[in-house]
N, C-alpha and C. Protein backbone atom coordinates (compact mmCIF):
# COMPACT_ATOMS: atom_id res chain seq x y z
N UNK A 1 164.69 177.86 143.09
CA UNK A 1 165.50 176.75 142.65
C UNK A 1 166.00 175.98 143.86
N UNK A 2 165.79 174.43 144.00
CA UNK A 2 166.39 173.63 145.41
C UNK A 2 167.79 173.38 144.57
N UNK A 3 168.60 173.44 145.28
CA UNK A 3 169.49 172.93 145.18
C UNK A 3 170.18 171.74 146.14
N UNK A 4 170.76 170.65 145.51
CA UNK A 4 170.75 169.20 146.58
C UNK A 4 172.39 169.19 146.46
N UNK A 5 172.89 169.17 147.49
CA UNK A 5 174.71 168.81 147.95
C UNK A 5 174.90 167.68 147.76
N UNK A 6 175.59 166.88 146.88
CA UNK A 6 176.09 165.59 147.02
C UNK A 6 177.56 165.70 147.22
N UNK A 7 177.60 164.88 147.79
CA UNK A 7 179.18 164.05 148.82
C UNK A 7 180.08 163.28 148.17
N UNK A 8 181.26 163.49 147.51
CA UNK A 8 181.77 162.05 146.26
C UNK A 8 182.72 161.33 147.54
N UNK A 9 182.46 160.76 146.81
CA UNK A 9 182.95 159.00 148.07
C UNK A 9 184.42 158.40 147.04
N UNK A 10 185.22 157.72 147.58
CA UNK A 10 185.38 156.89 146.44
C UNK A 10 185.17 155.78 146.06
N UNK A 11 185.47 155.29 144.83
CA UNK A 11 184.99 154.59 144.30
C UNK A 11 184.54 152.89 145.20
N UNK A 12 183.66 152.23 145.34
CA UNK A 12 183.29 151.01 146.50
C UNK A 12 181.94 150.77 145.52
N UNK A 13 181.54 149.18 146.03
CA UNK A 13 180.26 148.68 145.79
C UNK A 13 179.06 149.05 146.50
N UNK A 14 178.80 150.38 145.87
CA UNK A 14 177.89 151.04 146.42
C UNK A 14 176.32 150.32 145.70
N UNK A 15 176.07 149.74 144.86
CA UNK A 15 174.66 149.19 144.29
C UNK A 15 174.10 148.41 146.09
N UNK A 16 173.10 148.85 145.87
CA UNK A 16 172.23 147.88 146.52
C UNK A 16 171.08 148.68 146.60
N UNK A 17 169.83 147.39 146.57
CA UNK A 17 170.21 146.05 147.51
C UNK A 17 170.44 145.19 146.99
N UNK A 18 170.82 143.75 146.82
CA UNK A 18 171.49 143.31 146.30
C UNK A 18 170.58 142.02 146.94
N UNK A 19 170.33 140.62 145.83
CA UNK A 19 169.70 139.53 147.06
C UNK A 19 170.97 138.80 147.32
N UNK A 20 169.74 138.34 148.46
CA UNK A 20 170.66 137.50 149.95
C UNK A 20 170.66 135.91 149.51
N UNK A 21 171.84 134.92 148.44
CA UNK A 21 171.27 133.30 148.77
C UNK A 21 172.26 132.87 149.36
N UNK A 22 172.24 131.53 148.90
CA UNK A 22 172.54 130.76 149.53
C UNK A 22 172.80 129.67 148.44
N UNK A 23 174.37 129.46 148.09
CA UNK A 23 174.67 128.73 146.93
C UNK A 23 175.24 127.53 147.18
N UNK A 24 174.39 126.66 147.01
CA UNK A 24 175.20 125.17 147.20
C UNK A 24 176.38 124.30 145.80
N UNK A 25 177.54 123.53 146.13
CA UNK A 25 177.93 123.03 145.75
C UNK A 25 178.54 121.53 146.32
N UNK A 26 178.92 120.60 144.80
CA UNK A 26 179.51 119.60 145.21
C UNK A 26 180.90 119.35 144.48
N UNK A 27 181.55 118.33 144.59
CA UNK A 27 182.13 117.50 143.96
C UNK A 27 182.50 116.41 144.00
N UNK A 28 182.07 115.75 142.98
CA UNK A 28 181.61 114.01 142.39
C UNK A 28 180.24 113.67 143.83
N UNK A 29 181.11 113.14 144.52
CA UNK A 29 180.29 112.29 145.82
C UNK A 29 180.32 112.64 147.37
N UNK A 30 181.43 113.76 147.21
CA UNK A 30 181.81 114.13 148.07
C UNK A 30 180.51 115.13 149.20
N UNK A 31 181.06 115.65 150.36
CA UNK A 31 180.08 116.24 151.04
C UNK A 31 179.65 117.80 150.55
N UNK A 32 178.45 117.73 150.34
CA UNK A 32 178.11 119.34 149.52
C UNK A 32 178.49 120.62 150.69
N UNK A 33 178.08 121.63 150.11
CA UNK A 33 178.84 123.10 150.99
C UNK A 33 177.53 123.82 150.54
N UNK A 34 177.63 124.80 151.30
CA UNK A 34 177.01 126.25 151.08
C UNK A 34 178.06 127.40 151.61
N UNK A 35 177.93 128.02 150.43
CA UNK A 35 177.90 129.47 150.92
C UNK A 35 176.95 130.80 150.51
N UNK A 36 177.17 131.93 151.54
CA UNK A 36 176.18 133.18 151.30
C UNK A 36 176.51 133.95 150.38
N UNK A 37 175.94 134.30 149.35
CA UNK A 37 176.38 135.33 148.44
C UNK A 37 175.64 136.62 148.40
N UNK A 38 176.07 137.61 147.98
CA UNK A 38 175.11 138.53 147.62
C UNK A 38 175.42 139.02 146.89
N UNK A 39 176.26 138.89 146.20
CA UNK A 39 176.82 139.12 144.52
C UNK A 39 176.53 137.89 143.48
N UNK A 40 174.94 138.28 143.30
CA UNK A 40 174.37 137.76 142.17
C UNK A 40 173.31 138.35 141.32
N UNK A 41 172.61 137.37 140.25
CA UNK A 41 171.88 138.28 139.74
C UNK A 41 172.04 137.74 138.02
N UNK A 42 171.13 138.43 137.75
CA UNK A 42 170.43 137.89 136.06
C UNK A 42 171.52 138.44 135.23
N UNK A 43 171.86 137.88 134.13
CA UNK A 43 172.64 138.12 132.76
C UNK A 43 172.32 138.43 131.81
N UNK A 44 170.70 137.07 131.38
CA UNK A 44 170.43 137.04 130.04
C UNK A 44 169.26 136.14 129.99
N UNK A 45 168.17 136.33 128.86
CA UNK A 45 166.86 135.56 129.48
C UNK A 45 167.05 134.70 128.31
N UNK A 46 167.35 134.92 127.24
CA UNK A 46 167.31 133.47 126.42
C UNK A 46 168.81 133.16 126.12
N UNK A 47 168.85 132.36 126.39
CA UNK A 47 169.22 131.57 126.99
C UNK A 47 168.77 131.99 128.73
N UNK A 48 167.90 131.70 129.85
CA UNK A 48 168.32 131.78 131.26
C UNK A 48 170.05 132.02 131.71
N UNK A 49 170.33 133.27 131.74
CA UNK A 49 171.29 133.40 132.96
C UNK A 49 171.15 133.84 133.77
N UNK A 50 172.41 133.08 134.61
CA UNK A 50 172.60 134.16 135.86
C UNK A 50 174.32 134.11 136.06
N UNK A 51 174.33 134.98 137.14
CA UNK A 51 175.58 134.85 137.93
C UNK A 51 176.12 134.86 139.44
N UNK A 52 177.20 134.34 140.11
CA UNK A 52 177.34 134.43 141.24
C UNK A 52 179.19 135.37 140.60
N UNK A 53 179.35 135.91 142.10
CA UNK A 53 180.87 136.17 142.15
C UNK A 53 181.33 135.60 143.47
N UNK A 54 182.48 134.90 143.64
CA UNK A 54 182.99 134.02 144.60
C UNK A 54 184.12 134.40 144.68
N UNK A 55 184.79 134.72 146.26
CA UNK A 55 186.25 134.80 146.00
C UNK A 55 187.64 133.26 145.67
N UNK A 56 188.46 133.71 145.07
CA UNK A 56 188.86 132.36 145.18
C UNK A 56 189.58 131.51 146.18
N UNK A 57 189.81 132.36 147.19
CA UNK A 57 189.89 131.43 148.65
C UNK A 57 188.83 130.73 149.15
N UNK A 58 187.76 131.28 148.97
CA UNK A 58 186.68 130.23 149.50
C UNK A 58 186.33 129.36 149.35
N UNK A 59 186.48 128.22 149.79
CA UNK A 59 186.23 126.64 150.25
C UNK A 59 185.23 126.20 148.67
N UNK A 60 184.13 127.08 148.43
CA UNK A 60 183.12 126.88 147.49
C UNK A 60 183.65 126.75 145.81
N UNK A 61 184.40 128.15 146.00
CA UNK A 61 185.46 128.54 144.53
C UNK A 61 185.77 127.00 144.09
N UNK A 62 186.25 126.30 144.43
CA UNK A 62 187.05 124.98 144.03
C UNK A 62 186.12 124.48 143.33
N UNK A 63 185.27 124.08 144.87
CA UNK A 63 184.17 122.84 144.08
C UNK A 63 183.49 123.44 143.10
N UNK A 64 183.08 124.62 142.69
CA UNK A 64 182.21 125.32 141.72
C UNK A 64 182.69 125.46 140.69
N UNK A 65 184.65 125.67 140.41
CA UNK A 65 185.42 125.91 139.73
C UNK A 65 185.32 124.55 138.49
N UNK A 66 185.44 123.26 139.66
CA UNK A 66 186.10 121.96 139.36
C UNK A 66 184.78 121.11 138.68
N UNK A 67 183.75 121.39 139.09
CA UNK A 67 182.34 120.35 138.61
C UNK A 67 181.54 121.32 138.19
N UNK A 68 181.86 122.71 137.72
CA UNK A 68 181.46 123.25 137.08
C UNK A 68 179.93 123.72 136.66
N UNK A 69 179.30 123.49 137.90
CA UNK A 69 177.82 123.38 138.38
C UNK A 69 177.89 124.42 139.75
N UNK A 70 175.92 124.66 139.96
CA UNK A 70 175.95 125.13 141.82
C UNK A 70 174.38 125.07 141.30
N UNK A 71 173.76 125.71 142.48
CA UNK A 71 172.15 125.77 142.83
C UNK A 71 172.14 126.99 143.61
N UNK A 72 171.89 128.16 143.02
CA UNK A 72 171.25 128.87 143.76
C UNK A 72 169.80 128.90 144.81
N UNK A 73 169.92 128.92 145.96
CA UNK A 73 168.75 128.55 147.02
C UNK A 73 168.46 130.05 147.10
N UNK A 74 167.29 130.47 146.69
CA UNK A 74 166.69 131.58 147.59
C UNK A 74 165.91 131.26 148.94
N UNK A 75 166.70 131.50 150.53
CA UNK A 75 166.16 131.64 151.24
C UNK A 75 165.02 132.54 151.68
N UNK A 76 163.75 132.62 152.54
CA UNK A 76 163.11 133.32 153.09
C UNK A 76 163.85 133.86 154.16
N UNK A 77 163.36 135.41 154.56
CA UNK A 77 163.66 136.03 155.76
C UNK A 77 163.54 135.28 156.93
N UNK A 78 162.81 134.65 157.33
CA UNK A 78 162.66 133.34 158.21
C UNK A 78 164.00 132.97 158.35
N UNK A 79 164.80 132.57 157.69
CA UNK A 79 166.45 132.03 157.91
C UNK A 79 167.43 132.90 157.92
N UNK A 80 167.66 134.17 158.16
CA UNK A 80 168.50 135.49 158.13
C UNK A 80 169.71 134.75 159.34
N UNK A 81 169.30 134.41 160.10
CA UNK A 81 170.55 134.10 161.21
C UNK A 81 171.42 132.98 160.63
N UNK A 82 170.72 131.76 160.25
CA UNK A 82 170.99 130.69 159.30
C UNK A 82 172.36 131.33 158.01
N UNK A 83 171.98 132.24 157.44
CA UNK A 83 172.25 132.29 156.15
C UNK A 83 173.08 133.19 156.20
N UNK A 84 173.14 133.84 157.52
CA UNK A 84 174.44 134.53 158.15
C UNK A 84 175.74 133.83 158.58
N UNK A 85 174.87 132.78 158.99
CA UNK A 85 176.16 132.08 159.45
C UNK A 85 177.01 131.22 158.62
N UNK A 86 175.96 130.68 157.50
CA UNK A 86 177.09 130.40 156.36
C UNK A 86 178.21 131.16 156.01
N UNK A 87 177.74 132.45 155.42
CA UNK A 87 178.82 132.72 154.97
C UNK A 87 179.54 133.81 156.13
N UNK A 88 179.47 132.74 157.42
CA UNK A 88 180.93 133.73 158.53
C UNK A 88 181.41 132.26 158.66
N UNK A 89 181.69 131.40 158.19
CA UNK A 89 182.30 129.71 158.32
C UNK A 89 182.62 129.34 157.21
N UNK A 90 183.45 128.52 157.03
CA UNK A 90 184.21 127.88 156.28
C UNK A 90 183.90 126.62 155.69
N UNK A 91 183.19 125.40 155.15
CA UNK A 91 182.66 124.73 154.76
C UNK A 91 183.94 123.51 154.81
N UNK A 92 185.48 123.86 155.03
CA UNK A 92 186.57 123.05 155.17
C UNK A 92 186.88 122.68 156.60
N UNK A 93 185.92 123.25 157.60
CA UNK A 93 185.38 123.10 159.08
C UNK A 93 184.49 122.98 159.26
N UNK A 94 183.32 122.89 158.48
CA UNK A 94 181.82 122.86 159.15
C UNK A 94 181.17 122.55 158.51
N UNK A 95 179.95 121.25 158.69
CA UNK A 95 178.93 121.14 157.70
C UNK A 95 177.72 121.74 158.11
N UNK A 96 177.67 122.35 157.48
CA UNK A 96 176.95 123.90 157.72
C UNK A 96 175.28 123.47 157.70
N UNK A 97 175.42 122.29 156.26
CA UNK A 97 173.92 121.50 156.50
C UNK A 97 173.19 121.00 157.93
N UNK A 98 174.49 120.31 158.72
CA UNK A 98 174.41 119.78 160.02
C UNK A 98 174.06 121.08 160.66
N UNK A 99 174.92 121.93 160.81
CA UNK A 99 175.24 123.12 161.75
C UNK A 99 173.97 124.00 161.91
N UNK A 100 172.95 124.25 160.98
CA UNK A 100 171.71 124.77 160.89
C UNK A 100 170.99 124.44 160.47
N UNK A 101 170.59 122.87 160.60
CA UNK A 101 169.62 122.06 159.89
C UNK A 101 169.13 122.02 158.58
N UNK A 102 169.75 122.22 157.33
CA UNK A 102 169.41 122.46 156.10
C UNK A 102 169.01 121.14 155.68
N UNK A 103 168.00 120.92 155.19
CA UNK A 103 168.18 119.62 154.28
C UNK A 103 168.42 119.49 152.57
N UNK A 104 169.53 118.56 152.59
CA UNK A 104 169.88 118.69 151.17
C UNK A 104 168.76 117.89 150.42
N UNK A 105 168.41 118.24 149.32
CA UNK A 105 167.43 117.69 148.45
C UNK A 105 168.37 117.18 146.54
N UNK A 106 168.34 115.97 146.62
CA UNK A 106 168.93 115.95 144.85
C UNK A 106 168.07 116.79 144.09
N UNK A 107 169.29 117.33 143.32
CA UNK A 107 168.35 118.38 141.85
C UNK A 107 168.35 117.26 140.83
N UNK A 108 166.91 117.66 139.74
CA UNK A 108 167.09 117.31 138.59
C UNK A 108 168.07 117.09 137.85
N UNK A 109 169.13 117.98 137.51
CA UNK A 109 170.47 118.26 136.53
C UNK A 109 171.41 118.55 137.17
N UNK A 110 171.85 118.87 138.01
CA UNK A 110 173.43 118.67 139.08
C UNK A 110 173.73 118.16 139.79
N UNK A 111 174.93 117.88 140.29
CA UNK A 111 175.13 117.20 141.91
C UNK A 111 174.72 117.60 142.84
N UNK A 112 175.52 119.05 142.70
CA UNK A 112 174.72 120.33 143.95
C UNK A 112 173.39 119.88 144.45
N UNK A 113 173.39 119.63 145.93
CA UNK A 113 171.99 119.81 146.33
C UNK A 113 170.71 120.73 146.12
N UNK A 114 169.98 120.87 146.47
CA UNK A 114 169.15 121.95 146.50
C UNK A 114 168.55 122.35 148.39
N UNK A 115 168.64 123.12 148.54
CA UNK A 115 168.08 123.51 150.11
C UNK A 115 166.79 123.17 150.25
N UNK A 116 166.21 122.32 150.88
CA UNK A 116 164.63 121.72 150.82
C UNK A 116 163.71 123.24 151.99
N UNK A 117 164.89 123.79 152.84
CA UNK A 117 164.13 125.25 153.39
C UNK A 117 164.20 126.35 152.67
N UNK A 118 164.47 126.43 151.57
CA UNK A 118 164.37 127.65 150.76
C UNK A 118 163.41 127.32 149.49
N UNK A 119 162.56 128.48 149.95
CA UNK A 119 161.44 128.79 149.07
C UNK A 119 161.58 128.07 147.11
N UNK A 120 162.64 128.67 146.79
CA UNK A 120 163.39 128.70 145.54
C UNK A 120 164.78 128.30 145.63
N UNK A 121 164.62 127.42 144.06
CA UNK A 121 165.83 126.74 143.96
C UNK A 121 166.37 126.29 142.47
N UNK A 122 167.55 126.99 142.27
CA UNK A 122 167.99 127.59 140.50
C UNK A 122 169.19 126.71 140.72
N UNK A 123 168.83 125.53 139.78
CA UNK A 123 170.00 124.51 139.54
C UNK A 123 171.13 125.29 138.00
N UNK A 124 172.07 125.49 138.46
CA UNK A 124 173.17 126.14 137.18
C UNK A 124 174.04 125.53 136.61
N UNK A 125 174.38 125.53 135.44
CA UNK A 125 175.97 124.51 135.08
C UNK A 125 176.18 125.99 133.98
N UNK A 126 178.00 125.94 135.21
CA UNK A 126 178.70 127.27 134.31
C UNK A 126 179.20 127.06 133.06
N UNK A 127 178.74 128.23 132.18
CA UNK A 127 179.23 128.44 130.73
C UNK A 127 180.82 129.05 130.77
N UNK A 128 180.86 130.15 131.85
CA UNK A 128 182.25 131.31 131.62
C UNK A 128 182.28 131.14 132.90
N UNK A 129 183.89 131.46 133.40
CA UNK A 129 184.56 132.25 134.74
C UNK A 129 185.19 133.24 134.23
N UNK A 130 184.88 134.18 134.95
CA UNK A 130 185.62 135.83 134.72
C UNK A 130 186.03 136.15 135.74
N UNK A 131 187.46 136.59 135.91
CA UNK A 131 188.40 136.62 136.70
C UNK A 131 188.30 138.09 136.61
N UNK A 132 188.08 138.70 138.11
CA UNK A 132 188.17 140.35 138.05
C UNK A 132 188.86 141.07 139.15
N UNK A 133 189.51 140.08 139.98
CA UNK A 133 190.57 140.83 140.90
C UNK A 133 190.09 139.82 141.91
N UNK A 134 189.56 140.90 142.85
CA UNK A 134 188.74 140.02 144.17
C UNK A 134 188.00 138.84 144.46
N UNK A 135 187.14 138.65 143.04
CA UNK A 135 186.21 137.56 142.87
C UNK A 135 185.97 137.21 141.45
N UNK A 136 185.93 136.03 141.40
CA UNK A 136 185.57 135.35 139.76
C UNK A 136 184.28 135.36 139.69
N UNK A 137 183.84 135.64 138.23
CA UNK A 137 182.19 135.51 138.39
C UNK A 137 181.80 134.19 137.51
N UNK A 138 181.10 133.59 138.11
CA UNK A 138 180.71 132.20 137.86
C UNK A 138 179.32 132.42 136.44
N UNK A 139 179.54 132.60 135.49
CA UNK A 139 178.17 133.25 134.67
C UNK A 139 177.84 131.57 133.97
N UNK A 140 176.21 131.21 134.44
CA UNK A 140 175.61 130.32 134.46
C UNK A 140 174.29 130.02 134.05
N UNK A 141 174.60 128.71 132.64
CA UNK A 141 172.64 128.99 131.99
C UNK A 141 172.30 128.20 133.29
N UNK A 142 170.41 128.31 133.69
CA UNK A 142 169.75 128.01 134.13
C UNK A 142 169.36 126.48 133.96
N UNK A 143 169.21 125.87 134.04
CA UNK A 143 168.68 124.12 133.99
C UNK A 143 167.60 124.33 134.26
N UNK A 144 167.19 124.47 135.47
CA UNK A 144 165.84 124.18 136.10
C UNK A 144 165.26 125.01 137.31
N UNK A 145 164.30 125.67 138.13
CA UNK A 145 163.99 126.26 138.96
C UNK A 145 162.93 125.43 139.61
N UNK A 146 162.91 125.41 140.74
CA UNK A 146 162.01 124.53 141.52
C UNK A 146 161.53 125.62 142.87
N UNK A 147 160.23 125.46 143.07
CA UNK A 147 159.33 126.44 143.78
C UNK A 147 158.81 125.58 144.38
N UNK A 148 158.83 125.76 145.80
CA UNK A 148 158.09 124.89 147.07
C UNK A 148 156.63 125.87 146.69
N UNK A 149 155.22 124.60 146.65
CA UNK A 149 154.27 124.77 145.77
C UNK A 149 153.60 125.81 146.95
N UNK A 150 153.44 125.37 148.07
CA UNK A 150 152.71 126.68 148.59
C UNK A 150 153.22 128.35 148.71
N UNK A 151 154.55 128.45 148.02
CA UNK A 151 154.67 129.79 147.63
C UNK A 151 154.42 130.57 146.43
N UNK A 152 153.49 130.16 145.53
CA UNK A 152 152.91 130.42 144.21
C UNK A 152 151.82 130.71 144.11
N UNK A 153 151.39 131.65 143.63
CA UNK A 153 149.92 132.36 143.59
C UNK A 153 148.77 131.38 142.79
N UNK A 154 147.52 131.64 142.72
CA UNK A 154 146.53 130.77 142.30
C UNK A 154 146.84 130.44 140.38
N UNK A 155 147.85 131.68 140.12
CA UNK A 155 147.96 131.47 138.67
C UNK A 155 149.23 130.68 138.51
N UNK A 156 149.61 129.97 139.22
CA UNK A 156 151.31 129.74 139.29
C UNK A 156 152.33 130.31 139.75
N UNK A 157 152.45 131.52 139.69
CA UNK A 157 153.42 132.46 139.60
C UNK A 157 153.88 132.62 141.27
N UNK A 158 155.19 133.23 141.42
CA UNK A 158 155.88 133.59 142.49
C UNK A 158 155.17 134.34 143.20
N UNK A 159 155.27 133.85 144.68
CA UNK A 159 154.50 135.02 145.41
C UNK A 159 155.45 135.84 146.32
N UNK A 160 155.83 136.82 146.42
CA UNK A 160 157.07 137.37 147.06
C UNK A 160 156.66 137.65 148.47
N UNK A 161 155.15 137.76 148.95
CA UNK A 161 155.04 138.21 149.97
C UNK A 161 155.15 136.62 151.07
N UNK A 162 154.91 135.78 149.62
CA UNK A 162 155.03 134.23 150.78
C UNK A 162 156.58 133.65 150.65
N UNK A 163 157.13 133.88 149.67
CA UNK A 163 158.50 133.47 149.40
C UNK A 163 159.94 134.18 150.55
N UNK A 164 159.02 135.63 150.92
CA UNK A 164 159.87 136.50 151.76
C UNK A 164 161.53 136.34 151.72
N UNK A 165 161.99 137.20 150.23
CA UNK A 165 163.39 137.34 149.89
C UNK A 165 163.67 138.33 150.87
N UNK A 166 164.82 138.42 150.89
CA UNK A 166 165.52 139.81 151.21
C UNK A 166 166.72 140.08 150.61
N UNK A 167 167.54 141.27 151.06
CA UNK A 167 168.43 141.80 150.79
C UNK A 167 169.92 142.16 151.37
N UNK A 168 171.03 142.44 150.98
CA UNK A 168 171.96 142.71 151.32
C UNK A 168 172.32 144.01 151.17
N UNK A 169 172.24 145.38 152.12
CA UNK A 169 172.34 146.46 151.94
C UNK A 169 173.66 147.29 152.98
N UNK A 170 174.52 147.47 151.96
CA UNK A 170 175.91 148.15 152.91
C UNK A 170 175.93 147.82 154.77
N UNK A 171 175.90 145.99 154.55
CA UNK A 171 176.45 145.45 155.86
C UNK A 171 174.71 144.81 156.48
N UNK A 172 173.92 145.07 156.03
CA UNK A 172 172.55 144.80 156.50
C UNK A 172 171.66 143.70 156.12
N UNK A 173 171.28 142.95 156.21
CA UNK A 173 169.57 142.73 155.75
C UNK A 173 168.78 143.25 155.55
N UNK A 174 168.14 143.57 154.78
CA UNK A 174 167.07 143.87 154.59
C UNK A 174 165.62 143.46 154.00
N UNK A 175 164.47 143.67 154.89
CA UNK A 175 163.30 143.13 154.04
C UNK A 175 163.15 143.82 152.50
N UNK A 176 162.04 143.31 151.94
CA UNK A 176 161.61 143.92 150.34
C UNK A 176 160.27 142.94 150.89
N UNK A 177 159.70 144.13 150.92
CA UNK A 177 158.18 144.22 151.56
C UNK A 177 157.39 144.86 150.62
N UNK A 178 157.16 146.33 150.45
CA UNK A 178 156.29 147.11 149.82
C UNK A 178 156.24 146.76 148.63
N UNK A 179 155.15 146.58 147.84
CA UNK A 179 155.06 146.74 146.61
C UNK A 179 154.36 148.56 145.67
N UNK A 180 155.27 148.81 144.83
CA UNK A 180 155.26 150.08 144.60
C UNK A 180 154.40 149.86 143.40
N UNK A 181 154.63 149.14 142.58
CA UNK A 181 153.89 148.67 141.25
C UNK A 181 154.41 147.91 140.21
N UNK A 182 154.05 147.63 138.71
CA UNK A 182 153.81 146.63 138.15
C UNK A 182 155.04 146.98 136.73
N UNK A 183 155.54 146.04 136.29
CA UNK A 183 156.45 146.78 134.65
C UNK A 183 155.44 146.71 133.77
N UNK A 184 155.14 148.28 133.49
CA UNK A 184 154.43 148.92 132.23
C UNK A 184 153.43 149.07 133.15
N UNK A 185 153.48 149.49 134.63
CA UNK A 185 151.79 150.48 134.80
C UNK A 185 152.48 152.28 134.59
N UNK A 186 153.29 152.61 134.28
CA UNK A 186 153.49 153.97 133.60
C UNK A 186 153.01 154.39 132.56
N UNK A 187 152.68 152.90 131.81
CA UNK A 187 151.73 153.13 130.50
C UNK A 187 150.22 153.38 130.60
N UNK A 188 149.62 152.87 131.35
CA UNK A 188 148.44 152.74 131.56
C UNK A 188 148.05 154.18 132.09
N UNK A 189 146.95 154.09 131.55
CA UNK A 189 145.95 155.14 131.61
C UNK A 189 146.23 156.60 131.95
């Protein structure tokens, strides 16, 4: 019989990995912002959701709060220093677009820009804010997704090895490289 020792910790945001974006906002006409999140992630497929969690000191909270919209940007690993440095700055000191060359692109359905260097780009207008201590979670149907065309496979579809996401792992980056396999090859054969 092996027997395995586990260690109890207390309680912390131990999930990961967690992805790494990069969430733009506006309000009315004003100058757009980014910040880094890594507290996000899917809700619900019909209707498209998703969600971000934002604290509410941050410069972003307002404008996201107030126009009730954002754009999730999935950056490539290619921009890890970039997308670091968003979220160690303040967007009420720095235009962060300027500061690391981002170019803003108009979305279809929001103000929010869209990041013209990130692979992927999930225009949102929030349904709910949920207030949970530390951070509100912004829970948001989908509008529209836009894919820079040379990262899509010959059938359309996402290519992850050209899109190169990564991750947020207890203080880290991390790649998501390997592919292990497919939903429903446990069924097969």
């Amino acid at each position: 019989m092996i027997i395995i020792s586990k260690i109890t910790k207390s309680p912390s945001t131990a999930l990961f990995p967690v992805p790494t974006v990069l969430v733009t906002s506006r309000l009315g006409e004003g100058e757009p912002n980014i910040i880094t999140i890594a507290w996000t992630g899917v809700m619900n497929n019909i209707p498209p959701m998703v969600y971000i969690g934002v604290r509410p000191e941050r410069h972003s909270h307002k404008m996201i709060r107030e126009s009730g919209e954002y754009v999730i940007n999935i950056p490539s690993a290619d921009w890890v220093e970039a997308v670091d440095y968003c979220g160690t700055v303040s967007g009420r000191d720095v235009n962060k677009f300027k500061e690391k060359g981002f170019t803003a692109l108009p979305a279809a359905h929001v103000k929010a820009p869209l990041i013209k260097e990130c692979p992927v780009n999930i225009e949102c207008k929030v349904q709910q804010v949920v207030s949970l201590g530390s951070h509100d979670i912004f829970i948001a149907e989908v509008l529209a997704v836009h894919y820079d065309e040379n990262v899509l496979d010959e059938n359309g579809a996402p290519d992850l090895d050209k899109i190169k996401p990564y991750a947020f792992c207890t203080g880290q980056y991390r790649a998501i490289s390997e592919k292990l396999g497919t939903f429903g090859y446990s069924k097969k054969g």
